[in-house]
Protein backbone atom coordinates (compact mmCIF):
# COMPACT_ATOMS: atom_id res chain seq x y z
CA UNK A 1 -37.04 -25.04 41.88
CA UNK A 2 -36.11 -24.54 45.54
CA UNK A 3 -37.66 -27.82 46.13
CA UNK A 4 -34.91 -29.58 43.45
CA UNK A 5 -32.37 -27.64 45.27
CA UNK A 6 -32.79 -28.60 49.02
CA UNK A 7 -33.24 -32.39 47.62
CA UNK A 8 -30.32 -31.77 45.84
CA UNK A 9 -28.02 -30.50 48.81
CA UNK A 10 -29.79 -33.52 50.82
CA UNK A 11 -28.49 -36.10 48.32
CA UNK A 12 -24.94 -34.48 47.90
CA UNK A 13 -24.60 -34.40 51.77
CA UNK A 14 -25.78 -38.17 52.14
CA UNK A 15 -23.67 -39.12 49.47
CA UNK A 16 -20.44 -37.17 51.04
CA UNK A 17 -21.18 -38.96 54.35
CA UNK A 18 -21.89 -42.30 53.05
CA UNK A 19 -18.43 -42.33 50.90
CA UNK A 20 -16.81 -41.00 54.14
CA UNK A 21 -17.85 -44.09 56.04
CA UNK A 22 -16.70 -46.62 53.68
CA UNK A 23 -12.98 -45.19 53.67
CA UNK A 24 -10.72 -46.36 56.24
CA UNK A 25 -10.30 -42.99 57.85
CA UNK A 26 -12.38 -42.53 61.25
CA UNK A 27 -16.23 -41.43 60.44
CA UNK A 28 -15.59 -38.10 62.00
CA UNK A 29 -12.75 -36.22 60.13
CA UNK A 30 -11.18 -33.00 59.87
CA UNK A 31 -10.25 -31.34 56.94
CA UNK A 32 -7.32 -29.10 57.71
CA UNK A 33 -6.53 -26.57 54.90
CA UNK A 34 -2.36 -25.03 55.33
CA UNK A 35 -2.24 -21.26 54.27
CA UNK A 36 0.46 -20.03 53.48
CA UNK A 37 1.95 -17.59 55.75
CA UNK A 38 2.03 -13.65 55.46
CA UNK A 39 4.93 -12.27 53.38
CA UNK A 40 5.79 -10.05 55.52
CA UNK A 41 5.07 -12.05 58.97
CA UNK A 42 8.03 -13.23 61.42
CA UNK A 43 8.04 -16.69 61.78
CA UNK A 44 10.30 -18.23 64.47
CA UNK A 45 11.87 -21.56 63.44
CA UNK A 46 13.87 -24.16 65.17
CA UNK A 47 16.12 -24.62 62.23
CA UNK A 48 16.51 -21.67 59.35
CA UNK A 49 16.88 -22.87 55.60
CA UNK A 50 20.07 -23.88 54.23
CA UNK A 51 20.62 -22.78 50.33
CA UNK A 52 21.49 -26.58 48.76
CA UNK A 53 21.43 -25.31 45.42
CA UNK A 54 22.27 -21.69 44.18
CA UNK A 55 22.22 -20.77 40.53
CA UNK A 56 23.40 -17.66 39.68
CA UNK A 57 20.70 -15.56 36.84
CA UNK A 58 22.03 -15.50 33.39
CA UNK A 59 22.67 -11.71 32.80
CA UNK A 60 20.33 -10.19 30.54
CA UNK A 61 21.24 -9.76 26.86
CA UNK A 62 20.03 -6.16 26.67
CA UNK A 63 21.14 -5.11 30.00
CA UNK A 64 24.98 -6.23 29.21
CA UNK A 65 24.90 -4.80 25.70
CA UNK A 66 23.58 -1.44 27.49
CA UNK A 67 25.70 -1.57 30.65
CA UNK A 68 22.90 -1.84 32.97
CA UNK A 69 23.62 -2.89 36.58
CA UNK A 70 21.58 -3.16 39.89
CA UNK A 71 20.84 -5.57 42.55
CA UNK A 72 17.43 -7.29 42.62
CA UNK A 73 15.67 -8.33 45.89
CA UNK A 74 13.76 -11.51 45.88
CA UNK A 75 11.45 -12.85 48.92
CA UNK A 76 10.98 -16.97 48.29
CA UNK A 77 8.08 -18.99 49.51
CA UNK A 78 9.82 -21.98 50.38
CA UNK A 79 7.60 -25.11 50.79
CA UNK A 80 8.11 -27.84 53.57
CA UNK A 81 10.26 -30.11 51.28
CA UNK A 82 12.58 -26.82 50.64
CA UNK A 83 11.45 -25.59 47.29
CA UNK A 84 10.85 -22.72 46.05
CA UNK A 85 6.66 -22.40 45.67
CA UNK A 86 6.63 -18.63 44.99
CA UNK A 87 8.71 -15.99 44.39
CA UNK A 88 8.04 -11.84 44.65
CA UNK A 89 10.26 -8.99 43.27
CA UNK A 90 10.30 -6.66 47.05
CA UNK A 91 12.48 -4.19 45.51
CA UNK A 92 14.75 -3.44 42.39
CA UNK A 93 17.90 -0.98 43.15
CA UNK A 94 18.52 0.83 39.94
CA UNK A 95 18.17 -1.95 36.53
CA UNK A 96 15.77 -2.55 34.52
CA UNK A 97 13.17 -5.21 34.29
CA UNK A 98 15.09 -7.27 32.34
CA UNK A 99 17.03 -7.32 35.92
CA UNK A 100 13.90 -8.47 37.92
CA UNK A 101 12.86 -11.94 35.26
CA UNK A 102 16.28 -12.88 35.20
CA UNK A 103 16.21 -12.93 39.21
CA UNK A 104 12.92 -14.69 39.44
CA UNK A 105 14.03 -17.21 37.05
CA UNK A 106 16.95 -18.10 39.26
CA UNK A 107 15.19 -18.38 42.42
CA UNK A 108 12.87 -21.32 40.85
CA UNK A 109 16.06 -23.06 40.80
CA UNK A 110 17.13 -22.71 44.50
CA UNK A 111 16.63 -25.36 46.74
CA UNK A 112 16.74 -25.49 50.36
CA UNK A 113 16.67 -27.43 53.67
CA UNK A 114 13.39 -26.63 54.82
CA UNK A 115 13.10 -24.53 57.86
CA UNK A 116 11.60 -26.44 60.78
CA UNK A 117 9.31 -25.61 63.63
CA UNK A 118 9.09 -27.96 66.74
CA UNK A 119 10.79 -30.41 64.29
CA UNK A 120 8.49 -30.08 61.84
CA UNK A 121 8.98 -28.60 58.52
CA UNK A 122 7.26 -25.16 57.81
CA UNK A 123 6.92 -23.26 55.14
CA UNK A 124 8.81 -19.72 55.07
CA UNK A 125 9.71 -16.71 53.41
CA UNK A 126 13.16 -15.85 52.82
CA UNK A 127 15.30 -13.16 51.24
CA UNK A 128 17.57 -13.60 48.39
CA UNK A 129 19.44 -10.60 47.12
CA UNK A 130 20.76 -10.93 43.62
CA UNK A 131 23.50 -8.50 42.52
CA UNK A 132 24.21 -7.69 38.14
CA UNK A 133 27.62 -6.03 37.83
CA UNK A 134 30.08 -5.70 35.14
CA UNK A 135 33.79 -6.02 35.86
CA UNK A 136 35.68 -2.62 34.91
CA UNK A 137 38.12 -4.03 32.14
């Protein structure tokens, strides 16, 4: 058995350098793989994000029909094209979780300018504060 699997490994690495050969990349390449970055690094950017498109969340059935109000705080992965890629509930000032989905669902909708770095987009993590209130009638 050890046998099959070094022949094994032999053939798979023969047949990943043969296939890299006939492409018309260079013979020697370099596979680069982009983490993400840390939510809670500081990244310095040339240019900072620009909200293009803001949509407000639709306000809970529940939480109306109980009067429930708080402000929900959202960090947003944004990729290099300005999307958002991921987004985190940080922190939830009184509410309920009915408060936090509705919030989440809205930032999938944002779109940004991305944020560059030595004129080259980056991805980043911003903040995006959403606030459910009830005007006293």
């Amino acid at each position: 058995m050890k046998h099959f699997f070094i022949t094994l490994s032999i053939v798979i690495a023969f047949f990943f350098n043969f296939s890299c050969k006939d492409n018309a990349g260079p013979a020697e390449s370099t596979i680069v793989q982009a983490t993400e970055p840390d939510i809670n690094a500081f990244i310095a950017v040339d240019e900072y994000p620009v909200p293009t498109n803001q949509v407000n969340p639709a306000y809970p059935e529940n939480a109306l029909k109980n009067k429930i109000m708080g402000t929900v705080y959202v960090k947003a992965l944004l990729t290099t094209e300005g999307k958002v890629k991921k987004a985190v509930v940080i922190e939830r000032k009184e509410g309920s979780p009915d408060l936090e989905t509705a919030a989440l669902m809205a930032t999938y909708q944002w779109t940004f300018t991305p944020a560059k770095k030595n004129g080259s987009p980056v991805e980043l993590w911003v903040m995006i504060p959403f606030r459910f209130a009830m005007s006293e009638k």
